[in-house]
Protein backbone atom coordinates (compact mmCIF):
# COMPACT_ATOMS: atom_id res chain seq x y z
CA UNK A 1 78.73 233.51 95.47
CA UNK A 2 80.19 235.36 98.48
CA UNK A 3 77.06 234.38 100.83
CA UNK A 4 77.47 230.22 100.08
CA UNK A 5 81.23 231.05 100.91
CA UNK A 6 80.30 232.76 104.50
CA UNK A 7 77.76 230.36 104.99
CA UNK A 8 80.55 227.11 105.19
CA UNK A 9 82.88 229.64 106.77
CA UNK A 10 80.50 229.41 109.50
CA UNK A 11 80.04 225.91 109.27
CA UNK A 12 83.72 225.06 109.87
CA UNK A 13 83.81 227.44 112.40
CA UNK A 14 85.37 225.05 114.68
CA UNK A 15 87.81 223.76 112.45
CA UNK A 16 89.49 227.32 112.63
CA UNK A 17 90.68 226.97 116.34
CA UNK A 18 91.41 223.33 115.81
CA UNK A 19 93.84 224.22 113.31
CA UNK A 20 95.66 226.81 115.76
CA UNK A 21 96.54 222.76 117.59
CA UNK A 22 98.25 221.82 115.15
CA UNK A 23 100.33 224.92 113.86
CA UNK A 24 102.64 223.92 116.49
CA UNK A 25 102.94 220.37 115.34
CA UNK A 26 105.96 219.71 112.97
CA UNK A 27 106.13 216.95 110.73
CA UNK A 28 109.96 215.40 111.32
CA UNK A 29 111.41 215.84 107.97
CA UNK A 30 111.55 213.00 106.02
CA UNK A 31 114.05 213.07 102.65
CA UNK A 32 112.37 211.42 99.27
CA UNK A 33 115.22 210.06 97.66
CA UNK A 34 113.33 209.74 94.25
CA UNK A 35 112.83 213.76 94.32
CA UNK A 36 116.14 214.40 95.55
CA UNK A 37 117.70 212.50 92.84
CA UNK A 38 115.29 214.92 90.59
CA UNK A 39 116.50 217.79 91.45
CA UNK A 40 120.51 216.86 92.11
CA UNK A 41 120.44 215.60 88.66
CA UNK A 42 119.72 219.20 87.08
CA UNK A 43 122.94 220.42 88.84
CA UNK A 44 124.96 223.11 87.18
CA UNK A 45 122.44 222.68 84.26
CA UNK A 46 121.29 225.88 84.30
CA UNK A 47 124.40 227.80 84.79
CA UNK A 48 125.78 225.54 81.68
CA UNK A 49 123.19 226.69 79.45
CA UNK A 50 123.64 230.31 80.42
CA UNK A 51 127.36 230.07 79.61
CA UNK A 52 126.56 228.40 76.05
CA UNK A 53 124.12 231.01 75.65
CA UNK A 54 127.02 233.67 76.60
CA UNK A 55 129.40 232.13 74.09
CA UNK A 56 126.88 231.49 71.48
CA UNK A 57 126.11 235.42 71.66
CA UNK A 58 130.02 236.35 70.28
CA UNK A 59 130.45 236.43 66.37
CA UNK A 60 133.33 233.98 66.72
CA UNK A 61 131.11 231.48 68.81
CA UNK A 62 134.42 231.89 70.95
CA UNK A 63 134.83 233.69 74.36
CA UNK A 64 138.03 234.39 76.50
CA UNK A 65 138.21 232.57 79.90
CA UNK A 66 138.63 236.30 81.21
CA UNK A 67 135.17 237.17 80.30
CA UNK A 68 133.31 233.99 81.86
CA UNK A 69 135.46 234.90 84.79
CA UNK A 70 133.54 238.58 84.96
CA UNK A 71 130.24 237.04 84.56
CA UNK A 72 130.48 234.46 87.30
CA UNK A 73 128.13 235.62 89.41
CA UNK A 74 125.66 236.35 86.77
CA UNK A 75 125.87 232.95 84.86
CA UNK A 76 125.47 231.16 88.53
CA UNK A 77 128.83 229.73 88.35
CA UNK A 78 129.17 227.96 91.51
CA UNK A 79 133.20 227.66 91.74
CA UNK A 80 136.00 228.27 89.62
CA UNK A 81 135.09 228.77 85.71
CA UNK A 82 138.46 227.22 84.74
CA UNK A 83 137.22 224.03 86.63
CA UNK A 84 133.68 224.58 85.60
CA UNK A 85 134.93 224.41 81.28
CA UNK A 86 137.41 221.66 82.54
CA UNK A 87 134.43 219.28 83.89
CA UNK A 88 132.27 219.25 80.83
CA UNK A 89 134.47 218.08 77.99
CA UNK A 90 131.88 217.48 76.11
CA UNK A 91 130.41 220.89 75.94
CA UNK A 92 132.97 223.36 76.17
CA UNK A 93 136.65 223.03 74.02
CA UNK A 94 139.48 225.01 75.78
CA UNK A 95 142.26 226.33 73.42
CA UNK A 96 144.53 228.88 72.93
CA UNK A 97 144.31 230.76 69.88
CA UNK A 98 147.11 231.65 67.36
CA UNK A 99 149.50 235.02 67.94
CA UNK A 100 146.89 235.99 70.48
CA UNK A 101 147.46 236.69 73.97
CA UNK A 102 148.16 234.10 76.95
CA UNK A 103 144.67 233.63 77.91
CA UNK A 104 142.81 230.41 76.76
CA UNK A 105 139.89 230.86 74.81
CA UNK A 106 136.31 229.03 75.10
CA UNK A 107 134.14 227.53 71.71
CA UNK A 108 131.57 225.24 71.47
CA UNK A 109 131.48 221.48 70.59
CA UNK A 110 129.57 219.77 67.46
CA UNK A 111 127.19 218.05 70.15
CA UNK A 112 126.26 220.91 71.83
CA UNK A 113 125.91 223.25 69.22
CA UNK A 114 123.43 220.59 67.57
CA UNK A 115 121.29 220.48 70.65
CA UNK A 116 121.81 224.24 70.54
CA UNK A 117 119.77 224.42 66.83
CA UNK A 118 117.21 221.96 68.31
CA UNK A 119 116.41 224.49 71.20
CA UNK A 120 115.91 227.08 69.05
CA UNK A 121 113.60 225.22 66.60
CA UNK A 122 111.56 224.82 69.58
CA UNK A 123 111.31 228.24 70.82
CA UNK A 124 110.63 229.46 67.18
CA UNK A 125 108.13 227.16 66.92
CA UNK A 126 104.22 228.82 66.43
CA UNK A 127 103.05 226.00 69.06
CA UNK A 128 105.22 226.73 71.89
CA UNK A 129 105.23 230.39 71.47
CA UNK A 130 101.56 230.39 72.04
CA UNK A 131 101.83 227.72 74.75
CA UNK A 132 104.36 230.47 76.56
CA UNK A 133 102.30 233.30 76.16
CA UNK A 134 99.41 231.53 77.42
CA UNK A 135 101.14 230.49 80.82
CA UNK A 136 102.29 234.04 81.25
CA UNK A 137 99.01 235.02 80.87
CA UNK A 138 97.83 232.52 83.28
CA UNK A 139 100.36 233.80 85.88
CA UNK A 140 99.42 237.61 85.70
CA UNK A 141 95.63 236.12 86.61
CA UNK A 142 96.58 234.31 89.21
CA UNK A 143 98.83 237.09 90.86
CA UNK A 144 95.56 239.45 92.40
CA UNK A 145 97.15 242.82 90.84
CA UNK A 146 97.05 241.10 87.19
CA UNK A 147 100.80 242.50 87.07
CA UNK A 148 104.37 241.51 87.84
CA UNK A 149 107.43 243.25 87.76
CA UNK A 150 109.74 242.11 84.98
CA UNK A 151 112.95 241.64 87.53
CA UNK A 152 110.47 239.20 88.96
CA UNK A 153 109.61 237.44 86.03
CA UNK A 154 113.06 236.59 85.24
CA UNK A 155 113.94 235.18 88.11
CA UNK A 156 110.80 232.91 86.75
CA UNK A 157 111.97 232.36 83.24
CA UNK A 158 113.66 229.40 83.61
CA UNK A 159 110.59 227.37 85.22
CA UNK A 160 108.29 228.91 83.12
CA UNK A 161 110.35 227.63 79.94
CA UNK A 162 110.81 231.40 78.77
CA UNK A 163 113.41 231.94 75.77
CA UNK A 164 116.30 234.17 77.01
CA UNK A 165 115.36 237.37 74.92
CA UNK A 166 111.49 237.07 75.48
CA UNK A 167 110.87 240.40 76.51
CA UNK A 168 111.87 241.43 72.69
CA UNK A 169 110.98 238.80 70.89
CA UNK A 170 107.44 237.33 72.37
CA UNK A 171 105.76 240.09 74.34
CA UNK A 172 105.50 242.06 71.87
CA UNK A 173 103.84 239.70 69.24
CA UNK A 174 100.59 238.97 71.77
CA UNK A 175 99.72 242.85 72.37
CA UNK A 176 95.94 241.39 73.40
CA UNK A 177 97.56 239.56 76.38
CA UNK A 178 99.66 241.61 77.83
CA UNK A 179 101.64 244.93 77.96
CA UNK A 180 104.79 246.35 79.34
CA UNK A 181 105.01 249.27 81.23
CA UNK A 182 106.94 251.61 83.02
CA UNK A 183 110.03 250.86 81.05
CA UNK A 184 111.48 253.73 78.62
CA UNK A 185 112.08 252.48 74.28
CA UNK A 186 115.75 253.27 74.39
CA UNK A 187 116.16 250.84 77.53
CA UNK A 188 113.53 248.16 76.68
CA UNK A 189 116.79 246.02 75.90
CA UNK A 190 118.95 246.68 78.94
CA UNK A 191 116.62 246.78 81.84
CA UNK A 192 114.06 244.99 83.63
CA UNK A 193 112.60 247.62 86.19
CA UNK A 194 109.50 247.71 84.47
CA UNK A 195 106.27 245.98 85.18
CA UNK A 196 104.36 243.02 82.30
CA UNK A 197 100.13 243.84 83.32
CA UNK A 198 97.46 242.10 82.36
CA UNK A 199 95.37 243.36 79.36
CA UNK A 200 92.71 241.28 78.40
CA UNK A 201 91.43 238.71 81.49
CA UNK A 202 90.93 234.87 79.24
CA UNK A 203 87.77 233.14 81.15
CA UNK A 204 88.62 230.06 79.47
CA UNK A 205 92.28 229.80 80.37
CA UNK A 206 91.14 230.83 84.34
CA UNK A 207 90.27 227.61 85.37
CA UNK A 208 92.41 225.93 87.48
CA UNK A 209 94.49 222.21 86.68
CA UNK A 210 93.09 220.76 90.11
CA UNK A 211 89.02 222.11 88.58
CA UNK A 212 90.09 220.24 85.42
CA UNK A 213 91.21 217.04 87.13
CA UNK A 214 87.73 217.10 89.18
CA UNK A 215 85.28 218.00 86.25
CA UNK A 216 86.84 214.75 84.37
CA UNK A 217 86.20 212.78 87.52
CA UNK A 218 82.94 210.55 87.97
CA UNK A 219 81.54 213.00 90.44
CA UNK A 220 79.64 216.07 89.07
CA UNK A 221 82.34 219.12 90.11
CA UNK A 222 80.60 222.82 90.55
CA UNK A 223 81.86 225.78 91.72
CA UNK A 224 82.08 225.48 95.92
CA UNK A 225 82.25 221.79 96.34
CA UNK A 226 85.02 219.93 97.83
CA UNK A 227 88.18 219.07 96.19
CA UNK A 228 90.76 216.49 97.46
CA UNK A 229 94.55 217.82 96.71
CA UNK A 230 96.30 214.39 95.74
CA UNK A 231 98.87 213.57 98.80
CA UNK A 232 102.23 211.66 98.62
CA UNK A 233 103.79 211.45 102.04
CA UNK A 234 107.62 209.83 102.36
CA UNK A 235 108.26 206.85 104.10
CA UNK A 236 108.83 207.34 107.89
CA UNK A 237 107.10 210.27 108.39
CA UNK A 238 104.99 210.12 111.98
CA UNK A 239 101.29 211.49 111.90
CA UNK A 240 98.95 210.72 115.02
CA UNK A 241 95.50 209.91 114.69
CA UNK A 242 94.54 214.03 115.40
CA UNK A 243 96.54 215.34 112.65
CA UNK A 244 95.40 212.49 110.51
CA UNK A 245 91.58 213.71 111.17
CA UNK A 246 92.21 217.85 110.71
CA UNK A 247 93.83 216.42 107.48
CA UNK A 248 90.86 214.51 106.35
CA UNK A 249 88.46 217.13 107.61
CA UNK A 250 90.65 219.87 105.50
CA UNK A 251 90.07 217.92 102.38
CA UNK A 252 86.32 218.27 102.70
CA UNK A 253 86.11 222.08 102.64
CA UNK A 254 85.36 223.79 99.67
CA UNK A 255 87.38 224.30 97.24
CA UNK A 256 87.68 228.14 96.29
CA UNK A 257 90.06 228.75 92.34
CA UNK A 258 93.00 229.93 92.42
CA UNK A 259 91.81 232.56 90.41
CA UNK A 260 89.33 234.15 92.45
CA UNK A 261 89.80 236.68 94.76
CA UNK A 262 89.55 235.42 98.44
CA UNK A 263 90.67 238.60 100.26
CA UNK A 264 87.02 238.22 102.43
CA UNK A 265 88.44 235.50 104.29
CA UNK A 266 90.22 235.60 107.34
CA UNK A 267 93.51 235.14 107.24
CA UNK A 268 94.55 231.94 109.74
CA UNK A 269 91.31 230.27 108.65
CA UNK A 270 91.43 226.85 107.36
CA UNK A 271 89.80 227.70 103.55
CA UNK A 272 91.81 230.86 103.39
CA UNK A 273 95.33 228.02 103.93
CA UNK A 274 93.06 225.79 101.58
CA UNK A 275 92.98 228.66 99.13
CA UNK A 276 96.09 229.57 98.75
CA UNK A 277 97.35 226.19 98.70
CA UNK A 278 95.35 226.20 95.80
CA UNK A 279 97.30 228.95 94.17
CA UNK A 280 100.59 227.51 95.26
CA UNK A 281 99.18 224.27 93.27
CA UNK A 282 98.30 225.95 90.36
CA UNK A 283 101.73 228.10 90.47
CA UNK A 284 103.49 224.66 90.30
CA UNK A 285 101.30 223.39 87.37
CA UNK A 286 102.57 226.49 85.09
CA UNK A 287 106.11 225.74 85.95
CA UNK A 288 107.83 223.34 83.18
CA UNK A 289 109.41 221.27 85.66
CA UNK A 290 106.95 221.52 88.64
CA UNK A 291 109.47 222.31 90.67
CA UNK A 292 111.70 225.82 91.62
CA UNK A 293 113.72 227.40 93.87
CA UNK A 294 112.78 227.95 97.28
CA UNK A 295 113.79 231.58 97.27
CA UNK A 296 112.05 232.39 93.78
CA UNK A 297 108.64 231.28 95.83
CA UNK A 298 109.42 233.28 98.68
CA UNK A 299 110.54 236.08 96.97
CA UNK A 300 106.66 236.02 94.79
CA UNK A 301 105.14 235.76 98.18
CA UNK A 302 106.62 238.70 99.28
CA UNK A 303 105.77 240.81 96.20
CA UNK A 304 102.15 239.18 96.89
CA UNK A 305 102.07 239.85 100.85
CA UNK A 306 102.11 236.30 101.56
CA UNK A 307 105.40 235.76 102.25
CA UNK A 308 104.70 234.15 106.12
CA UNK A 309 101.46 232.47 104.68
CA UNK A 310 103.86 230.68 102.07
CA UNK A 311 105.96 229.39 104.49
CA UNK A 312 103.14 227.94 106.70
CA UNK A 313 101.81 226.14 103.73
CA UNK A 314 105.08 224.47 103.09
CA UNK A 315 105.12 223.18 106.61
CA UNK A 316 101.59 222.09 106.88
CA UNK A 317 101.52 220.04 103.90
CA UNK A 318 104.53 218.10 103.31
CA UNK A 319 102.21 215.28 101.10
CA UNK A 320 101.41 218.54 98.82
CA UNK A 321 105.04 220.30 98.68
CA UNK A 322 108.18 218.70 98.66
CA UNK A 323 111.60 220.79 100.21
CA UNK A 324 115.20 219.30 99.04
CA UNK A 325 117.94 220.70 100.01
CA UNK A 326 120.38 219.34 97.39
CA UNK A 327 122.46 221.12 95.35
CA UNK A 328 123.51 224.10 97.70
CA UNK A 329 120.02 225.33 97.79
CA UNK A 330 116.37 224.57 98.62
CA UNK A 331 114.29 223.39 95.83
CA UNK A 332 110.01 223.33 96.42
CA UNK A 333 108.70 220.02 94.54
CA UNK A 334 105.38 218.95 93.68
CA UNK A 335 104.89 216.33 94.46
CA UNK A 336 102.15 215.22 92.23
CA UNK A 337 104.26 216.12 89.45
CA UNK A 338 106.68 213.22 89.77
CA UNK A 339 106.89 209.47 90.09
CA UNK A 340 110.19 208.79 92.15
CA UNK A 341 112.84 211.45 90.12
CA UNK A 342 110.85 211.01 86.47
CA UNK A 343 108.70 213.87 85.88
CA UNK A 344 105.25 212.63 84.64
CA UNK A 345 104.03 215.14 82.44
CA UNK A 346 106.27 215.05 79.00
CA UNK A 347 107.12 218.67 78.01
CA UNK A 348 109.29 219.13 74.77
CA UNK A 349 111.72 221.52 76.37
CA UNK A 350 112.47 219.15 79.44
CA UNK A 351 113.21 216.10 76.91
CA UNK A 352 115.72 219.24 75.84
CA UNK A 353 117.04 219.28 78.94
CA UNK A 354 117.22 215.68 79.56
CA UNK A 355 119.59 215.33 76.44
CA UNK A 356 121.87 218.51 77.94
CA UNK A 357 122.30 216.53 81.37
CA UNK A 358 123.41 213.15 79.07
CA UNK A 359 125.52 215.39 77.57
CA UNK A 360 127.17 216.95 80.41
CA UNK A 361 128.21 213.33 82.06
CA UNK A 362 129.70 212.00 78.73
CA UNK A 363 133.21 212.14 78.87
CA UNK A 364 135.83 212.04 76.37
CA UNK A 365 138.48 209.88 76.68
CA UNK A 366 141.04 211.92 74.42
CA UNK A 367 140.52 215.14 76.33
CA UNK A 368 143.61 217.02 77.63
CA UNK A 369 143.49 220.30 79.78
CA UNK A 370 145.43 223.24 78.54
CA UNK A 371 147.79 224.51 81.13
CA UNK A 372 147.04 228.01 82.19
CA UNK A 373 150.27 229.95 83.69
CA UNK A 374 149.31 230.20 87.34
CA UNK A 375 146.54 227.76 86.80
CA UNK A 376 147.23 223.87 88.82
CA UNK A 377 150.70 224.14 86.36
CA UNK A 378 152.68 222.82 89.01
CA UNK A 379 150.19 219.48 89.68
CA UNK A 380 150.05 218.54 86.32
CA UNK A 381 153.84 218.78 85.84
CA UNK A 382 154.22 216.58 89.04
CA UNK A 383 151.41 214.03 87.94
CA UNK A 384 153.19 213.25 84.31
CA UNK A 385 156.35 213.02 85.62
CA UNK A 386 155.41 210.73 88.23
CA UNK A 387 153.29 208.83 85.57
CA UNK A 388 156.87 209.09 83.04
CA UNK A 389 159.18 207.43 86.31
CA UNK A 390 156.19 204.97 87.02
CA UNK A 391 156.66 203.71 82.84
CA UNK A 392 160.51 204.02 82.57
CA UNK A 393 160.61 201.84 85.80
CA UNK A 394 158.61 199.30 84.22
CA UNK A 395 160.41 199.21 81.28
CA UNK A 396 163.68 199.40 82.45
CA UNK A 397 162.72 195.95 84.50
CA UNK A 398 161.17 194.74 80.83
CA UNK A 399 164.41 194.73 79.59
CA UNK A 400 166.56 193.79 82.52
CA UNK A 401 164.80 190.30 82.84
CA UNK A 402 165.36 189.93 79.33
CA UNK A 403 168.79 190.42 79.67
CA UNK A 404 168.84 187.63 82.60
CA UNK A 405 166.90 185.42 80.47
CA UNK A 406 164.03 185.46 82.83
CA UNK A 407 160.21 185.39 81.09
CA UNK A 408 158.12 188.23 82.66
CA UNK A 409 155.94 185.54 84.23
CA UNK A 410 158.49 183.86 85.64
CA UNK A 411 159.38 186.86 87.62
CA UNK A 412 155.94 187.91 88.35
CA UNK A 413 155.62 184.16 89.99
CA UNK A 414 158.97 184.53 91.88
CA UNK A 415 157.29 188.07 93.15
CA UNK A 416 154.73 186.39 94.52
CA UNK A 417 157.34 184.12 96.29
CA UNK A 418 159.05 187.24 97.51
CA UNK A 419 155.61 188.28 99.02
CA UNK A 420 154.84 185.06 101.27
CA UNK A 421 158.31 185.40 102.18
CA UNK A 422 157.45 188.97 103.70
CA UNK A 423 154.19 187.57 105.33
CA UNK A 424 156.13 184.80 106.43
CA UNK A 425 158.63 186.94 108.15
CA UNK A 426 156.06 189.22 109.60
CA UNK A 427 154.05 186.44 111.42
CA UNK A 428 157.17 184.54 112.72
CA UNK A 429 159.01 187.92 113.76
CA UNK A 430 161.70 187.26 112.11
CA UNK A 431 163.36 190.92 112.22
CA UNK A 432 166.75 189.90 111.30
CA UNK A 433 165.08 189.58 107.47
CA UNK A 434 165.83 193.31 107.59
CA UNK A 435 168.96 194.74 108.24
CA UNK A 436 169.12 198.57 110.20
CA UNK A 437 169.86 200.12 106.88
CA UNK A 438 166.47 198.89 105.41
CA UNK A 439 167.97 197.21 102.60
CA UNK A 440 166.89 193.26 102.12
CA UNK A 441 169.67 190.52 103.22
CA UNK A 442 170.66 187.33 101.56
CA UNK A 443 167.53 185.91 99.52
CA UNK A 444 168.58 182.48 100.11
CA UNK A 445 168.06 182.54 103.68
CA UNK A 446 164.64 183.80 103.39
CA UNK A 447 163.74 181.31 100.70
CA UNK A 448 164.71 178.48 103.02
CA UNK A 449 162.14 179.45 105.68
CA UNK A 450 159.81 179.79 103.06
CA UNK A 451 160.70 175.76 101.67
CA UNK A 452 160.36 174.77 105.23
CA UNK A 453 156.95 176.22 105.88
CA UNK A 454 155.51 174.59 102.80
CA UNK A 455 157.49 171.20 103.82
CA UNK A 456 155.69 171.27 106.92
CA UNK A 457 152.19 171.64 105.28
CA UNK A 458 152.87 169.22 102.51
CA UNK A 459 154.00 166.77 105.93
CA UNK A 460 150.75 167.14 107.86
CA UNK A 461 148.81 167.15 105.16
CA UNK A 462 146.88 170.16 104.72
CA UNK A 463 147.71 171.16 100.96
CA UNK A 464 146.76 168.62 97.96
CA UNK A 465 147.68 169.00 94.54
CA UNK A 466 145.96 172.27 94.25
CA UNK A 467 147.02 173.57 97.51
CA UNK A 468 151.02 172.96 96.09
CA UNK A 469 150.08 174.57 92.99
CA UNK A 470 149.37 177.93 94.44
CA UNK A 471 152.30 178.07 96.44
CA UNK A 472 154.43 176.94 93.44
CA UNK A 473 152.13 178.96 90.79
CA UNK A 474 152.36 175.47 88.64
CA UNK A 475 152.69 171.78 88.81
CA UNK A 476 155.93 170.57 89.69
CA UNK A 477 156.31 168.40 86.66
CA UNK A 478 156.07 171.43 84.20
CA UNK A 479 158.83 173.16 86.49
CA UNK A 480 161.14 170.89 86.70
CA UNK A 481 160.72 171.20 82.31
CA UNK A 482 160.93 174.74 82.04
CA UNK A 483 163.53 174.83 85.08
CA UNK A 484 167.00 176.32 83.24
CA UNK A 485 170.24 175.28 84.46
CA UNK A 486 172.79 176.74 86.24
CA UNK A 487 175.35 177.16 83.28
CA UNK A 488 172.17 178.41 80.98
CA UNK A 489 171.30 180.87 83.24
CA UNK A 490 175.56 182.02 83.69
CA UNK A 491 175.42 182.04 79.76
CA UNK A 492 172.97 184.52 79.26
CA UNK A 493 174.09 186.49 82.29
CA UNK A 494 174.93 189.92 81.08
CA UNK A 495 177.66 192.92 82.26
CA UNK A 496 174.65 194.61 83.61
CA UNK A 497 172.33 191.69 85.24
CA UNK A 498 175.61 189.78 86.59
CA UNK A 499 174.06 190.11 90.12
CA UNK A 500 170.59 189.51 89.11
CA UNK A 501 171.68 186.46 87.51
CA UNK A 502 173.03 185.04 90.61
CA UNK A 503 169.62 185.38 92.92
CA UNK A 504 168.08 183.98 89.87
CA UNK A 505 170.29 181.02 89.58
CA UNK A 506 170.35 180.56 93.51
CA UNK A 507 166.65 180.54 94.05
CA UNK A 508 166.11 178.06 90.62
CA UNK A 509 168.67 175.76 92.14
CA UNK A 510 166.76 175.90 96.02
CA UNK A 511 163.42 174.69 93.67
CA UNK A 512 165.64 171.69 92.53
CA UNK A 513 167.12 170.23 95.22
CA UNK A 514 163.21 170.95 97.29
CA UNK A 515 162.13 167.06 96.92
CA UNK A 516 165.68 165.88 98.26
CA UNK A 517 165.06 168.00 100.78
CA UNK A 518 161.62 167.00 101.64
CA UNK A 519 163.27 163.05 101.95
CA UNK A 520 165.90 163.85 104.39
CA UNK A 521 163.64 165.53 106.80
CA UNK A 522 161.05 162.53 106.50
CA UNK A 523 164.31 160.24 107.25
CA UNK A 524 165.15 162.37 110.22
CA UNK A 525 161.51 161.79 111.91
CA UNK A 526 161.62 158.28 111.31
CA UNK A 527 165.00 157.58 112.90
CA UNK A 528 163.92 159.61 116.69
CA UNK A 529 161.28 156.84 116.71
């Protein structure tokens, strides 16, 4: 096979300095909102699930706040864990327990702990267990020394859709697979400085998703043909007509598995870039959800010697890999993995996931924080007793305008008076409406501006029936029905409400006397002609 392979190497000779053109050519990057909204979705997921694993772990499925606190940067925390267990309701029940020490403590809620059982049905599950193994097998054949270290691996675990103890619990039940080594008995528990190699290679399983997808195709795939990497490119990204033709003619080389060993080829050539693209592809494929952190890549690279090689690949191929930078970090998508944010291929453990994030953004309506000495005590004090004055205010005008005799909407209609009177004021300039102490003057003189201004319309015209009724917030038959008198109003005037009683009757007995008004002023203008 290695002669056909030198052969084309020669054949594309050319394309191998054509491709040194373009390595200075950057594609302007573009964001996808579909993938970014893929990946910001998942955020603080996986710290969540770590912390329910954490609390989960205690016989009394309960955990001080003091302990989360220690394990911040372990569990991926991101900010405060007081704020973190305060945001998600739903999942995590704050309390403090009885004859026990000042700090809160953490437990688990009915929803989550159901969700909880589910996971672990899955992971116990003969199906998935095998489906694990099998893509960690896959991944020590596609790394070229057939072994990883096991530090390495769990940064991995997550993607790969590992359970959290798999080093104890499925390892060691496929011994044909694989092996640990370099680790001592007494610390196989507590430490992960050894290294999981390869036992037995799997011919079947080598064969890479992109082979499958070609073999199932109308054309006849064999080893050493072509194969065309599917390519999704956001909208707005600029190519020119050169970089449109090296992509075209990089399509068209041959295609060389991810599992075979390419070390004969040089380095900046075009089907070296092609290969390894090809095992960046089928690295995404084993990931559960096509997608992982930027560093996690890098940081494989660099265990592989392809750390700078990684990176070019990234920037070449932006309709192959997809870089978001949401959620505080940079994310590597496939992009054939995903139509807008829904991932395409159904996985058991994503629907999992799925439910967790639906989860995390319900919120319950009845939930109160516990106040933590030294914790926001002095903002919550100061938000319920401003909410307390806000309430006894109301009230306390509740029952004053009952006193007066005054309906509520009755006063919330003579509020609205009181607010055209301000606007009123404002555009006429009328600063005398305010005295220096910044305490309101007589009512009645504003209210007679106010009667003026709507004379005025009424007199040129403007306002109809509808146009009176907003000002007067009802027809001025039904006012002039409901309209109290002065001696029913000074009846139920009350020791307290004397003075409000007064404004009241003053501005009831200005509505009145508004049509005799209205007659005079029409008199007036008919007399200067």
């Amino acid at each position: 096979m290695l002669r056909p392979l030198s052969k084309n190497l020669r054949r594309h000779h050319h394309l191998q300095h054509r491709r040194t053109i373009f390595s200075s050519t950057e594609f302007k990057p573009v964001r996808d909102r579909g993938l970014d909204h893929a990946v910001e979705k998942e955020n603080n997921l996986k710290p969540l699930i770590a912390t329910k694993n954490l609390i989960k772990s205690e016989p009394s499925k309960s955990i001080p706040l003091s302990i989360i606190a220690d394990n911040k940067l372990s569990l991926g925390i991101p900010f405060r864990p007081i704020d973190f267990i305060r945001r998600y309701p739903s999942v995590f029940i704050e309390f403090l327990p009885g004859n026990v020490g000042i700090h809160p403590h953490i437990r688990l809620t009915d929803e989550v702990l159901s969700l909880d059982a589910e996971e672990q049905l899955i992971y116990q599950s003969d199906s998935y267990r095998q489906q694990a193994a099998g893509t960690v097998l896959k991944l020590l054949m596609l790394v070229q020394m057939n072994k990883i270290p096991l530090n390495l691996l769990e940064r991995l675990k997550w993607d790969l859709g590992l359970p959290d103890n798999y080093v104890k619990t499925l390892i060691p039940e496929f011994p044909d697979y694989f092996r640990v080594i370099g680790m001592d008995n007494s610390k196989f528990s507590h430490s992960n400085n050894g290294m999981l190699e390869l036992v037995c290679w799997s011919n079947e399983l080598a064969i890479s998703e992109i082979e499958k997808k070609a073999t199932k195709g109308e054309v006849v795939y064999s080893k050493g043909k072509p194969v065309t990497f599917p390519m999704q490119f956001s909208r707005g990204i600029e190519m020119d007509a050169k970089l449109k033709k090296w992509i075209n003619e990089w399509q068209k080389l041959p295609y060389i598995s991810a599992y075979e060993n390419a070390s004969h080829l040089p380095p900046k050539s075009d089907e070296a870039e092609k290969w390894l693209v090809g095992v960046m592809h089928e690295l995404f494929n084993l990931l559960v959800p096509k997608k992982t952190g930027k560093e996690n890549l890098l940081c494989l690279a660099e265990y592989l010697g392809l750390q700078s090689r990684f990176k070019r690949a990234l920037l070449n191929h932006p309709g192959i890999f997809y870089v978001s930078s949401k959620i505080r970090t940079h994310t590597v998508v496939l992009r054939e993995g995903y139509k807008r944010d829904l991932l395409i291929e159904k996985h058991l453990l994503m629907d999992l996931r799925y439910r967790y994030i639906h989860l995390m953004n319900t919120v319950k309506e009845d939930h109160k924080p516990i106040s933590v000495p030294g914790v926001s005590a002095k903002k919550d004090k100061a938000s319920r007793d401003s909410k307390s004055q806000v309430e006894n205010a109301e009230t306390g005008r509740e029952k004053e305008l009952e006193m007066d005799g005054v309906s509520t909407s009755e006063a919330e209609c003579s509020d609205e008076d009181y607010e055209d009177e301000d606007d009123y004021i404002s555009e006429e300039g009328h600063d005398d409406a305010v005295n220096k102490s910044g305490m309101r003057v007589d009512r009645n003189a504003t209210l007679n501006r106010l009667r003026t201004r709507k004379t005025d319309c009424e007199r040129r015209g403007s306002s109809g029936p509808a146009q009176r009724n907003r000002f007067t917030g009802r027809n001025h038959s039904e006012a002039k029905d409901k309209v109290p008198t002065k001696r029913t109003v000074d009846n139920q005037r009350g020791v307290d409400g004397s003075k409000r009683s007064r404004s009241v009757s003053n501005s009831l007995r200005g509505k009145r006397s508004l049509p005799d008004r209205r007659e005079n002023i029409l008199r007036g203008k008919r007399g200067q002609r």
